[in-house]
Structures are given as C-alpha cells and as structure tokens.
C-alpha atoms as a PDB file:
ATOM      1  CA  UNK A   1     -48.490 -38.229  10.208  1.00  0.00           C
ATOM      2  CA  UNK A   2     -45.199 -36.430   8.666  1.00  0.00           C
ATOM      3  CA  UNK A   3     -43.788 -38.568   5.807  1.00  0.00           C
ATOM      4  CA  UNK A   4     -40.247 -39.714   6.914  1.00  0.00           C
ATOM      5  CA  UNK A   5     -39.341 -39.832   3.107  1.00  0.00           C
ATOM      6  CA  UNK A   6     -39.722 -35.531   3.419  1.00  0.00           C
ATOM      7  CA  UNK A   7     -37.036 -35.388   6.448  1.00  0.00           C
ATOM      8  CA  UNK A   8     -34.635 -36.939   4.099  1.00  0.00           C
ATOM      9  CA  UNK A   9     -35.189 -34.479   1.212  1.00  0.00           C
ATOM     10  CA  UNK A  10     -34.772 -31.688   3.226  1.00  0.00           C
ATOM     11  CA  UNK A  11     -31.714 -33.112   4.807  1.00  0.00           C
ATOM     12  CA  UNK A  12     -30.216 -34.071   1.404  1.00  0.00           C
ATOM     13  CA  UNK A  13     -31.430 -30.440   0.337  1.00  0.00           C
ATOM     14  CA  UNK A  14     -29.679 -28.631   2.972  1.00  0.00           C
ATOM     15  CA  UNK A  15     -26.433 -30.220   2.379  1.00  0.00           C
ATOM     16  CA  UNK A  16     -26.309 -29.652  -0.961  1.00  0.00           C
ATOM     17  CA  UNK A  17     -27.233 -26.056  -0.339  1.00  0.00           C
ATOM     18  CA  UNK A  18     -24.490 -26.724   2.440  1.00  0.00           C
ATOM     19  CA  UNK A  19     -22.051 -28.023   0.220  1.00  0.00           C
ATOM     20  CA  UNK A  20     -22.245 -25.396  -2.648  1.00  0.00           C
ATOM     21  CA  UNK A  21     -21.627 -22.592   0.087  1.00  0.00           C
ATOM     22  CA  UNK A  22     -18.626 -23.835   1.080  1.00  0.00           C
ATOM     23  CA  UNK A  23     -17.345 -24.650  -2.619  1.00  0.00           C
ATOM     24  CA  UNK A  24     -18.194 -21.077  -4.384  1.00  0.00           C
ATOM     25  CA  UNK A  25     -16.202 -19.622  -1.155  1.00  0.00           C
ATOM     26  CA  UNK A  26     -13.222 -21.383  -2.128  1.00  0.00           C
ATOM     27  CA  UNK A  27     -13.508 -20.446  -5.439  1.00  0.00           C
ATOM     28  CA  UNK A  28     -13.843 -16.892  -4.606  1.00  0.00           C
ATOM     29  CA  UNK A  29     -11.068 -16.909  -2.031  1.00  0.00           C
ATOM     30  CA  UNK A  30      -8.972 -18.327  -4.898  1.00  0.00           C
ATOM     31  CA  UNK A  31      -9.704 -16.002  -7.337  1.00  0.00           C
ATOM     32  CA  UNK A  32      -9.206 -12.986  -4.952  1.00  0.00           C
ATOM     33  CA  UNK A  33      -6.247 -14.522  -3.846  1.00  0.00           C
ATOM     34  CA  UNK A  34      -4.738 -14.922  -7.899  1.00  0.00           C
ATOM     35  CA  UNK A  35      -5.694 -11.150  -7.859  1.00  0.00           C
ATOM     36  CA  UNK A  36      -3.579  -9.832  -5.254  1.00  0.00           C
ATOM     37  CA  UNK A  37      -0.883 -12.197  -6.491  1.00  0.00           C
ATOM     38  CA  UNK A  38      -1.000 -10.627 -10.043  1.00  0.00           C
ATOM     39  CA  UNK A  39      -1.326  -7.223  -8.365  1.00  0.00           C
ATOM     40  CA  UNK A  40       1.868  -7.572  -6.196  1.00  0.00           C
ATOM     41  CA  UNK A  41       3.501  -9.448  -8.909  1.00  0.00           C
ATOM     42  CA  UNK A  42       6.639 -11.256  -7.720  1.00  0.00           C
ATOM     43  CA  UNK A  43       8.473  -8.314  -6.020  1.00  0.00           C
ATOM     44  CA  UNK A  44       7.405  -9.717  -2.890  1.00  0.00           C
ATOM     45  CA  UNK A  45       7.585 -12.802  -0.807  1.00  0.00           C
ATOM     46  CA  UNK A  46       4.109 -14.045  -0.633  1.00  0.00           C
ATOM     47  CA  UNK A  47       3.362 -16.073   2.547  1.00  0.00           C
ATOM     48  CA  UNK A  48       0.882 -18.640   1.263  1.00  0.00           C
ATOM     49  CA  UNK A  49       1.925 -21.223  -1.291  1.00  0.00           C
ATOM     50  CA  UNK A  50       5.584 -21.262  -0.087  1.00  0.00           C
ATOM     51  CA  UNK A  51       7.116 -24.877  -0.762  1.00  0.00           C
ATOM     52  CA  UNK A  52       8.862 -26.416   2.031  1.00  0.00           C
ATOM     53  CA  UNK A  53      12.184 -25.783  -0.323  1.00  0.00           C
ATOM     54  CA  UNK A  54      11.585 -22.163  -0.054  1.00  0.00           C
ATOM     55  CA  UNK A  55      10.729 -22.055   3.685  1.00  0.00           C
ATOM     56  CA  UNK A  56      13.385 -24.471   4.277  1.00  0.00           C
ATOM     57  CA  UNK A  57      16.154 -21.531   2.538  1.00  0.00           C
ATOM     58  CA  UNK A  58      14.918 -18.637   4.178  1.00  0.00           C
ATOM     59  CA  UNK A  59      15.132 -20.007   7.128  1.00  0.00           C
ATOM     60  CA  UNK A  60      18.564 -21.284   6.332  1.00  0.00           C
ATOM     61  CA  UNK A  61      19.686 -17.649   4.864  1.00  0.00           C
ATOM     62  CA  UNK A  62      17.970 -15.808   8.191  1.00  0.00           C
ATOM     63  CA  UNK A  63      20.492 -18.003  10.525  1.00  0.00           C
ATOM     64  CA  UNK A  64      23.424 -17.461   8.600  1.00  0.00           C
ATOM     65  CA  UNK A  65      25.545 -14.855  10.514  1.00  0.00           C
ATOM     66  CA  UNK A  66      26.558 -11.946   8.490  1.00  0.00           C
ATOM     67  CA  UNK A  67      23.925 -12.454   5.869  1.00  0.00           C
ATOM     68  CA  UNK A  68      21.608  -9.589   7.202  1.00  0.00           C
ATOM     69  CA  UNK A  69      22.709  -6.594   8.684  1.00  0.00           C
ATOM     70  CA  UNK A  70      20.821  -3.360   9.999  1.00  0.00           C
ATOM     71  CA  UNK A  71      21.067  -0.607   8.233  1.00  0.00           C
ATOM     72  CA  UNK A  72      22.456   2.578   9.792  1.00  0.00           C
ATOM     73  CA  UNK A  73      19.607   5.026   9.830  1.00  0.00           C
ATOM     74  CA  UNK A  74      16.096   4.648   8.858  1.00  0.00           C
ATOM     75  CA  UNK A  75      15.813   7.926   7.649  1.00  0.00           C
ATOM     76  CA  UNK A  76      18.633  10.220   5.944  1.00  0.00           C
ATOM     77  CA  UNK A  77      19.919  13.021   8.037  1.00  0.00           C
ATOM     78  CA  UNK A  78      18.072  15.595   5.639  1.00  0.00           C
ATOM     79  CA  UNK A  79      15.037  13.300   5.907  1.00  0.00           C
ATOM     80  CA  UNK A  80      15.190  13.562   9.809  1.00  0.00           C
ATOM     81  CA  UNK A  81      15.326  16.985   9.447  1.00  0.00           C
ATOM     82  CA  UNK A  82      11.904  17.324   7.492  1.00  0.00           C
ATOM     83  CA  UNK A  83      10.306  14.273   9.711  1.00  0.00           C
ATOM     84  CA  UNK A  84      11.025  16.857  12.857  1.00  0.00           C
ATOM     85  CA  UNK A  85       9.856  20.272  11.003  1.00  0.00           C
ATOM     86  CA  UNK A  86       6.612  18.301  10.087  1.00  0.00           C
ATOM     87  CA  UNK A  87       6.182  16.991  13.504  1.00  0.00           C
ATOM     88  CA  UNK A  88       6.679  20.613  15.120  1.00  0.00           C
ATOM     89  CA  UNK A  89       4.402  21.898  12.210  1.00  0.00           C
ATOM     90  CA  UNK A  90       1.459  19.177  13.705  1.00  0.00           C
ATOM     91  CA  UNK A  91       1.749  18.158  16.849  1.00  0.00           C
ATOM     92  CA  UNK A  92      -1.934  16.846  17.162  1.00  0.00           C
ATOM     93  CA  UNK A  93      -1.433  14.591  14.013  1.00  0.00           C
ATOM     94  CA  UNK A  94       0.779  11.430  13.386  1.00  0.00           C
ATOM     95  CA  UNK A  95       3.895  11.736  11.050  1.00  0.00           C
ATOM     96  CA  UNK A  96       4.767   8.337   9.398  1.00  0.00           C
ATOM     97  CA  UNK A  97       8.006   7.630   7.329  1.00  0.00           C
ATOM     98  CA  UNK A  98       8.673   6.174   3.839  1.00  0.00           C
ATOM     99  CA  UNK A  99       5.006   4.703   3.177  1.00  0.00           C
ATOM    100  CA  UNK A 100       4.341   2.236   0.386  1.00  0.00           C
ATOM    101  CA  UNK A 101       2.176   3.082  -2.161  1.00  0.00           C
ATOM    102  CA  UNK A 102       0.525  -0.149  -1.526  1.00  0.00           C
ATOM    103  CA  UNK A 103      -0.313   1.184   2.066  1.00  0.00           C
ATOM    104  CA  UNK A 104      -1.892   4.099   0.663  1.00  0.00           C
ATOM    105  CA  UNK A 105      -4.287   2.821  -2.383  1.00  0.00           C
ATOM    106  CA  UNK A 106      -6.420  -0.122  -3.230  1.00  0.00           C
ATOM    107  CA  UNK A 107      -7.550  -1.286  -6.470  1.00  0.00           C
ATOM    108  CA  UNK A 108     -11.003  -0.687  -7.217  1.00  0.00           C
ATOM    109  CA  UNK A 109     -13.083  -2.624 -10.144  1.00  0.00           C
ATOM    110  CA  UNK A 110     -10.428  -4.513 -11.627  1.00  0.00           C
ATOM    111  CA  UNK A 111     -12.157  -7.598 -12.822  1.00  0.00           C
ATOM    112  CA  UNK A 112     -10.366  -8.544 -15.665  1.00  0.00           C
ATOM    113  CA  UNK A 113      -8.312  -5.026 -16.317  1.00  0.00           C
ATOM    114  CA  UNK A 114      -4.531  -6.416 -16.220  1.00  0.00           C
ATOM    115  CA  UNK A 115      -3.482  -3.446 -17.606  1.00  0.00           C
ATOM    116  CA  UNK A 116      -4.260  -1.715 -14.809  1.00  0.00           C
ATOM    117  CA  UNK A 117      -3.038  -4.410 -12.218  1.00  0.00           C
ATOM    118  CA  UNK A 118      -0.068  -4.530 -13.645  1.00  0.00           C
ATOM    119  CA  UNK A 119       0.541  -0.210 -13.758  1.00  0.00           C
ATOM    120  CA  UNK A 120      -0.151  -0.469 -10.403  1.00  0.00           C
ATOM    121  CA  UNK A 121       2.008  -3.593  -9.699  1.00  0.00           C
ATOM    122  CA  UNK A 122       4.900  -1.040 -11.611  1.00  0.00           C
ATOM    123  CA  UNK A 123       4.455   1.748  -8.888  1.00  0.00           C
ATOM    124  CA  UNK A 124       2.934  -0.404  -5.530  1.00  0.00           C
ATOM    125  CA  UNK A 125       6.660  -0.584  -3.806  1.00  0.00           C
ATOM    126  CA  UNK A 126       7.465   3.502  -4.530  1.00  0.00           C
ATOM    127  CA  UNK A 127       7.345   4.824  -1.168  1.00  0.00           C
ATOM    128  CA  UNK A 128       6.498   8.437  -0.269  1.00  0.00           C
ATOM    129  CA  UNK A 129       8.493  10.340   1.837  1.00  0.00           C
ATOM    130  CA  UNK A 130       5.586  11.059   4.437  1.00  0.00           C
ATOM    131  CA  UNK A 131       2.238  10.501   5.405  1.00  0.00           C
ATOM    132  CA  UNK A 132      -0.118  12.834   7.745  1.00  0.00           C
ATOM    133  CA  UNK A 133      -2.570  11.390   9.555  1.00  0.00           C
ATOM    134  CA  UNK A 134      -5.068  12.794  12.070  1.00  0.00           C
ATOM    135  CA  UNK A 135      -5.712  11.207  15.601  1.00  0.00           C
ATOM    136  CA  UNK A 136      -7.459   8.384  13.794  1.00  0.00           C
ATOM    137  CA  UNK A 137      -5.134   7.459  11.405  1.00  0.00           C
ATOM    138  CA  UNK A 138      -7.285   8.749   8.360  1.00  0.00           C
ATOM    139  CA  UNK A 139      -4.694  10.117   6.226  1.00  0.00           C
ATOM    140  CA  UNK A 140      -4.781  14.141   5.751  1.00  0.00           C
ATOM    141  CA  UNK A 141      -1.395  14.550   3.265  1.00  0.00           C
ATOM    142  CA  UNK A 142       0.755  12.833   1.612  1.00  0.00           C
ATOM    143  CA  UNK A 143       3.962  14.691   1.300  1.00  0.00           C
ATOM    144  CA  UNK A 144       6.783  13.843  -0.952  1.00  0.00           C
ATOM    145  CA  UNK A 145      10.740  15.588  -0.510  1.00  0.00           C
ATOM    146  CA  UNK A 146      12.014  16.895  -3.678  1.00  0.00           C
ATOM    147  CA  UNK A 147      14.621  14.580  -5.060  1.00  0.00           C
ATOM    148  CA  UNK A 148      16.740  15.735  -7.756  1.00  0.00           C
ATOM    149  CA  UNK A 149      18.350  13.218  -9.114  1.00  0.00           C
ATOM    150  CA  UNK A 150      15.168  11.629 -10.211  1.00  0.00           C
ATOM    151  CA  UNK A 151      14.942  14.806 -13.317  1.00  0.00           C
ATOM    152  CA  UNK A 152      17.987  13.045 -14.409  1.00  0.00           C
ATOM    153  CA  UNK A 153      16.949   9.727 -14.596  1.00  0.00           C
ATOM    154  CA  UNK A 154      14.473   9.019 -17.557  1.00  0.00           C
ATOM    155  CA  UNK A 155      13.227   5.425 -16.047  1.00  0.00           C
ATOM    156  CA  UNK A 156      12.933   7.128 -12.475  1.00  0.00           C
ATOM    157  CA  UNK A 157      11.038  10.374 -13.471  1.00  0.00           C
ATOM    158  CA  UNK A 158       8.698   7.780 -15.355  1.00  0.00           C
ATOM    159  CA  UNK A 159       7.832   6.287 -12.401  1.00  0.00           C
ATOM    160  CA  UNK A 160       7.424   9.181 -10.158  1.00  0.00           C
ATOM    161  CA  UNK A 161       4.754  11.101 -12.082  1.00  0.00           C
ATOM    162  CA  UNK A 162       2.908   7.965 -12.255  1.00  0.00           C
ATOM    163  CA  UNK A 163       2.695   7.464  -8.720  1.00  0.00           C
ATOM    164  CA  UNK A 164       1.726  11.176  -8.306  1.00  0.00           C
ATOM    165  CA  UNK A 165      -1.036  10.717 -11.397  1.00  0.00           C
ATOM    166  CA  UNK A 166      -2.375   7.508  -9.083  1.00  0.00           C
ATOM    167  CA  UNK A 167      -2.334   9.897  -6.040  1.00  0.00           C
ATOM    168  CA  UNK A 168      -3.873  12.713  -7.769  1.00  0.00           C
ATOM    169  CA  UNK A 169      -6.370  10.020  -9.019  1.00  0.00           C
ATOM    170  CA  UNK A 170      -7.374   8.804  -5.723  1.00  0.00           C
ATOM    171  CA  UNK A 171      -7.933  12.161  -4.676  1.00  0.00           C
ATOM    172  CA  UNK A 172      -5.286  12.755  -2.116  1.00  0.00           C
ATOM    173  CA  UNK A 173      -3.943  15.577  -0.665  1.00  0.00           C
ATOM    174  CA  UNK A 174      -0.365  15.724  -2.602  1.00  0.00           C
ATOM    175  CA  UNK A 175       2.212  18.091  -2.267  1.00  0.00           C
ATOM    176  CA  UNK A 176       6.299  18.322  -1.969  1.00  0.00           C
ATOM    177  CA  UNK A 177       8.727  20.610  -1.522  1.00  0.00           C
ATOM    178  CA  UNK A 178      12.691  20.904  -1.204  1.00  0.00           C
ATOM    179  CA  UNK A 179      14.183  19.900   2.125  1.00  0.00           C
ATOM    180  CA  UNK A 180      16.844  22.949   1.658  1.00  0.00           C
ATOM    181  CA  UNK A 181      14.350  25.039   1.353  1.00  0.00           C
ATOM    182  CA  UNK A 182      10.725  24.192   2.888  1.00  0.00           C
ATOM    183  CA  UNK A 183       7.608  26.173   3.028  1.00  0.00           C
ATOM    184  CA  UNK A 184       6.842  28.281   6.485  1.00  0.00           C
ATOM    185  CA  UNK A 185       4.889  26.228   8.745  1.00  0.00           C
ATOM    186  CA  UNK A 186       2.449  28.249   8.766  1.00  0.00           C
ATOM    187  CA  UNK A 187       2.166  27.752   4.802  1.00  0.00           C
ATOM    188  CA  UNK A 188       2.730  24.218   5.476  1.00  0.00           C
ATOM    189  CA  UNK A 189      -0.351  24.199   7.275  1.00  0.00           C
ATOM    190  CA  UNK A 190      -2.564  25.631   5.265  1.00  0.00           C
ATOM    191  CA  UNK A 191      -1.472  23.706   2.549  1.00  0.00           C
ATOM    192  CA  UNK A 192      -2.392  20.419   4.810  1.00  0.00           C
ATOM    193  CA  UNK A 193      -4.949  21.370   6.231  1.00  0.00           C
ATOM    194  CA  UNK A 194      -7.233  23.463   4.462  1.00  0.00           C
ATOM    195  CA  UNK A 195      -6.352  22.309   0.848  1.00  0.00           C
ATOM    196  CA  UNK A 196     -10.084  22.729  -0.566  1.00  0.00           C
ATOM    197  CA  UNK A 197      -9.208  26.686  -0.189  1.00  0.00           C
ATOM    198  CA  UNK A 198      -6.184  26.402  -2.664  1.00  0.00           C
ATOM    199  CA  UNK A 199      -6.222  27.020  -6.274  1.00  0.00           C
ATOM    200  CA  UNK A 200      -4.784  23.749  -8.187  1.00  0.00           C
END
C-alpha cells in the first residue's frame, strides 16, 4: 500500500518546482525588459510603466484641438521622386520609406556592454531614406539619399557614419546616391541585386 505521506512530497515538490518557474520568468522578463529600456533610452514613450499622471496628460494633450497637426507630405518632393524611380527600378520588390534604424538591427550579446547599448541608443531613431525588400519582406538594400548639408554639420556627419559603420557591421547591403543625379536603373539593379559581384 502507497504511503500517503509520499503524495504530499511530491505535491509540495511540484509546487515548489512550480513556483520557482514562474519566479525566474519574472525575473527574466524584468531584466529583458530594463534592457530594451536602457537600449531605447528615453527618446521614446514607453508603454509599460506609464503612471496614471502621464496617461492622464497625453490623453489630455491628444484632445486638445490644435495641439497636433498633420504634416503636409510624408515624403519631400525630391524624396517622392527617388521613392517612384526605385519603385519603377523593382517592381517585384517592396519600397518602404524613412525606416528606423531600430527597425532594421537588433542587439546581439549585450549582457552587460552599456557602451554598446548606449552607441546604439545614439543612432536607433536615424532613419534611412529606403528600404528594399523582396516578396517576403526580407530586406535586400538599404538605400540612403545623399544629403548635403549633413558634410556641414560636425554633430550630424558624426552620426551618419556611425549608422552606416552599424549597417556595414550587420552586413547589409548599403549604398546611396544623389537624388539630382541617380545611377541608371539598370546600375541600380545590379548594385541591389547582385552586390556579392561588386568590388567594395
């Protein structure tokens, strides 16, 4: 005959088992959650945490007339220009529009590296001018539009060739060119699509 004492160890067991499951998953979720928040640093508005004071004035700020308005365009008229010419240069792929760095990389092994949370954190929010993507939305290019007023700004500049160092890093497909004066599309293509062939 089973002891009845043994059902209650293995009960007591399994909750304890139970009940450290549930804890280290909190713990990690917390500390994953303190890593995206020092990644993102406080650029952003961060949906969890928010006190009811901070709901309570965006709310208040989102009702007030006048307070937002759209803006004209979403892309300049030179941009537009260079969003069509890519389009007509790949109709079989998607074209998308001022990406976010964040939408492009992830952080890999960062345990305890702030330094590098915090260079990305610097260029997460620098956008790209365009992003080519293939029918399943794996990304093929990344293609910038030669601004030049960033050679004349020191802080700007800066920024820029970190973004393309984190680019080149991640191994993407980078290139640019000026709007006034773009590649053919047939150079445009080979430059997208077959960019193993090219010498860096």
């Amino acid at each position: 005959m089973d002891n009845p004492g043994n059902g209650v160890w293995l009960f007591t067991f399994l909750l304890i088992v139970f009940a450290v499951i549930v804890i280290t998953g909190f713990i990690r979720r917390d500390k994953q959650a303190k890593k995206f928040r020092a990644m993102i640093g406080a650029d952003t508005v961060s949906l969890p945490g928010w006190t009811e004071g901070e709901t309570t004035r965006l709310l208040s700020s989102a009702e007030q007339p006048g307070f937002y308005m759209m803006r004209p365009r979403f892309l300049s008229k030179l941009e537009t220009i260079a969003y069509q010419y890519l389009k007509h240069a790949f109709p079989q792929h998607e074209v998308l529009a001022r990406v976010r760095m964040i939408d492009l990389l992830q952080l890999a092994g960062i345990e305890g590296d702030e330094m590098r949370i915090e260079a990305f954190r610097r260029i997460a929010f620098l956008d790209v001018s365009f992003v080519i993507c293939d029918g399943d939305m794996v990304i093929i290019a990344i293609v910038d539009l030669e601004d030049p007023a960033i050679v004349t700004d020191t802080d700007r500049m800066r920024l820029h060739k970190a973004k393309q160092a984190a680019l080149k890093t991640a191994g993407a497909n980078y290139l640019s060119f000026d709007p006034l004066h773009p590649p053919t599309e047939e150079e445009l293509r080979h430059l997208v699509l077959a960019p193993k062939t090219l010498i860096a």
